[in-house]
Protein backbone atom coordinates (compact mmCIF):
# COMPACT_ATOMS: atom_id res chain seq x y z
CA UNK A 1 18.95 9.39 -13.34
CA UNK A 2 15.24 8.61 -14.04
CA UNK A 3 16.07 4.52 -12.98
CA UNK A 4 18.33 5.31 -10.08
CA UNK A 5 15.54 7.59 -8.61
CA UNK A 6 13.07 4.52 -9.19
CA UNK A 7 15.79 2.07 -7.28
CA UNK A 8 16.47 4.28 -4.57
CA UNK A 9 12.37 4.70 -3.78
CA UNK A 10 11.56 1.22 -4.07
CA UNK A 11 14.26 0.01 -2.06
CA UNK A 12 13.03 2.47 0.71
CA UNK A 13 9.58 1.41 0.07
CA UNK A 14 10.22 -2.55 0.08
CA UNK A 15 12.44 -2.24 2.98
CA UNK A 16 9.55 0.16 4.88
CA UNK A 17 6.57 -1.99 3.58
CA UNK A 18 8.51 -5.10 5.16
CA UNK A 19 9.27 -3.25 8.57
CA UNK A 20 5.46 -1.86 9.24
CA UNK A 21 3.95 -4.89 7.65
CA UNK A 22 5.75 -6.99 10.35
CA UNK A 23 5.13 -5.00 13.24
CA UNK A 24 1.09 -5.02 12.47
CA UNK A 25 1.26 -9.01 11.97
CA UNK A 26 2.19 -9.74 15.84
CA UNK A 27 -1.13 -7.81 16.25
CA UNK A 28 -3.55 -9.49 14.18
CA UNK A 29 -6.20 -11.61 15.00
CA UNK A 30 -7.84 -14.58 13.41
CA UNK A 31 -4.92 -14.30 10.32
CA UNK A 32 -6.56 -11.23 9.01
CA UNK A 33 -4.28 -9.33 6.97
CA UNK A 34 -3.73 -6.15 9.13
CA UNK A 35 -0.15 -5.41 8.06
CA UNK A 36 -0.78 -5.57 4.83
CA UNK A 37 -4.10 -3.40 4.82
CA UNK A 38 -2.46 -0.63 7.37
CA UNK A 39 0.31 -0.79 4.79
CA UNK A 40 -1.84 -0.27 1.18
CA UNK A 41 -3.91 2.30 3.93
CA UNK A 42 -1.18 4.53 3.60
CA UNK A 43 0.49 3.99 0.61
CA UNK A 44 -2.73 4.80 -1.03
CA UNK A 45 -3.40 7.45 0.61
CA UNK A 46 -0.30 9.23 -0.05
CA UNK A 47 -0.51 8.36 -3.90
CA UNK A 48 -3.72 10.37 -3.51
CA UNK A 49 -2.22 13.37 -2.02
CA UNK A 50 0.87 13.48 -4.15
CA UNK A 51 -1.68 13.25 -6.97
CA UNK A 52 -3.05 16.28 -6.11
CA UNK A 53 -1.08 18.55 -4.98
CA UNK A 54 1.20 19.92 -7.90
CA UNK A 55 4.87 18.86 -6.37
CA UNK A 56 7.84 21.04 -7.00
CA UNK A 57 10.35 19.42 -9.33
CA UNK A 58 7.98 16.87 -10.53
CA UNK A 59 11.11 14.72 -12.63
CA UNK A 60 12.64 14.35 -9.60
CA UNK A 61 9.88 13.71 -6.89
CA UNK A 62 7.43 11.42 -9.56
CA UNK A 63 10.39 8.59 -9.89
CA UNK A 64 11.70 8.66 -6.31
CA UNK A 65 7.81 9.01 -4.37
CA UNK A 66 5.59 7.85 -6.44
CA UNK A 67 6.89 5.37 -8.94
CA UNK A 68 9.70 3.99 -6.93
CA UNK A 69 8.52 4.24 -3.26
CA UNK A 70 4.98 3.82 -3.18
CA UNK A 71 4.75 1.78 -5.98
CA UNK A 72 6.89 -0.85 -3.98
CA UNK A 73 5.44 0.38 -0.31
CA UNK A 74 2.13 -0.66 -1.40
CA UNK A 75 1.86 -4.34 -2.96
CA UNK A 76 -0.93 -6.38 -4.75
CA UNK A 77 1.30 -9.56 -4.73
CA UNK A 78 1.20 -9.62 -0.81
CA UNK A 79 -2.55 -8.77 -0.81
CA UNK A 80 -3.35 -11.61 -2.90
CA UNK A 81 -0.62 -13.81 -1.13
CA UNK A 82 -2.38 -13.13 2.19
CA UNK A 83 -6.02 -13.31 0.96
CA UNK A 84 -4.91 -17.30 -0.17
CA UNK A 85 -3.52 -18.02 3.45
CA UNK A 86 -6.91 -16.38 4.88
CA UNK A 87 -9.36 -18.34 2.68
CA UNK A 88 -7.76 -21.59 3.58
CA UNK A 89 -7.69 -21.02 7.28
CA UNK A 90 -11.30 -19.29 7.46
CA UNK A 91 -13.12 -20.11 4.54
CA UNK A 92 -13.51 -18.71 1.03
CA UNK A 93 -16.68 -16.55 2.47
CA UNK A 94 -14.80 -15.05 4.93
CA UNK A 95 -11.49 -14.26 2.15
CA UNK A 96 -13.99 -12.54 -0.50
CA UNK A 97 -15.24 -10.44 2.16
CA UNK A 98 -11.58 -9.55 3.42
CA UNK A 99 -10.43 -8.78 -0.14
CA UNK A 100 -13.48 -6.42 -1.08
CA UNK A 101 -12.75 -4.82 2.60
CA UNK A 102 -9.32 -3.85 2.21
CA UNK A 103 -9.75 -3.05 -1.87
CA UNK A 104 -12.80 -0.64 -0.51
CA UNK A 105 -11.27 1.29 2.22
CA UNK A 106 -7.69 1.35 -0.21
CA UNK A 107 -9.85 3.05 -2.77
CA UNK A 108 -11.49 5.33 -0.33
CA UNK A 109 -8.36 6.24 1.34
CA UNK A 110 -6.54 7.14 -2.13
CA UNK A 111 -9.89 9.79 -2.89
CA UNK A 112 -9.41 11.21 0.86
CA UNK A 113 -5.91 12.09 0.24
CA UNK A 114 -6.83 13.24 -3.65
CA UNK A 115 -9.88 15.20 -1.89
CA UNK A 116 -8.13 16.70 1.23
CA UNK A 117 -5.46 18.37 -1.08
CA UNK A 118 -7.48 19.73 -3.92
């Protein structure tokens, strides 16, 4: 049941990841990652309030929210992926500052939803 849980939440997650992601690239300017930022935004956000509140059945909410769904809504792969395309249309400069950006304001958004909960 533990697995299934997992599959069902990351195939939500992908699916939702994919859906918002897309809708943020038509409005991005200058290549900057915006779908993919919006999207780790949230999902890190949300890891941080699920972290601290105490959820109600915990074996069932941990696989399916956590693991399964934000672990899949949220993406490194796609972050680097996108960070690659960026430096080689705007300059290596330009993709370090990007990257430490997005990895910033994903860090600070996981400790406001951690913080706003506890």
């Amino acid at each position: 049941m533990f697995y299934l849980l997992i599959g069902i939440g990351a195939f939500a997650g992908a699916i939702s990841r994919h859906l918002l992601s897309s809708f943020f690239i038509k409005a991005s300017l200058y290549n900057f990652p915006l779908g993919t930022l919006v999207v780790n935004l949230i999902g890190c956000y949300l890891i941080g309030v699920f972290i601290s509140i105490n959820l109600n059945h915990k074996e069932l909410l941990t696989p399916l929210l956590i693991i399964g769904f934000l672990g899949s809504f949220t993406t490194f792969s796609a972050f680097t992926k996108e960070i690659l395309i960026y430096a080689n249309t705007n300059g290596i400069i330009f993709a370090y500052l990007v990257a430490l950006i997005i990895s910033s304001t994903c860090v600070f958004s996981t400790f406001v939803g951690y913080k706003m909960f506890s």
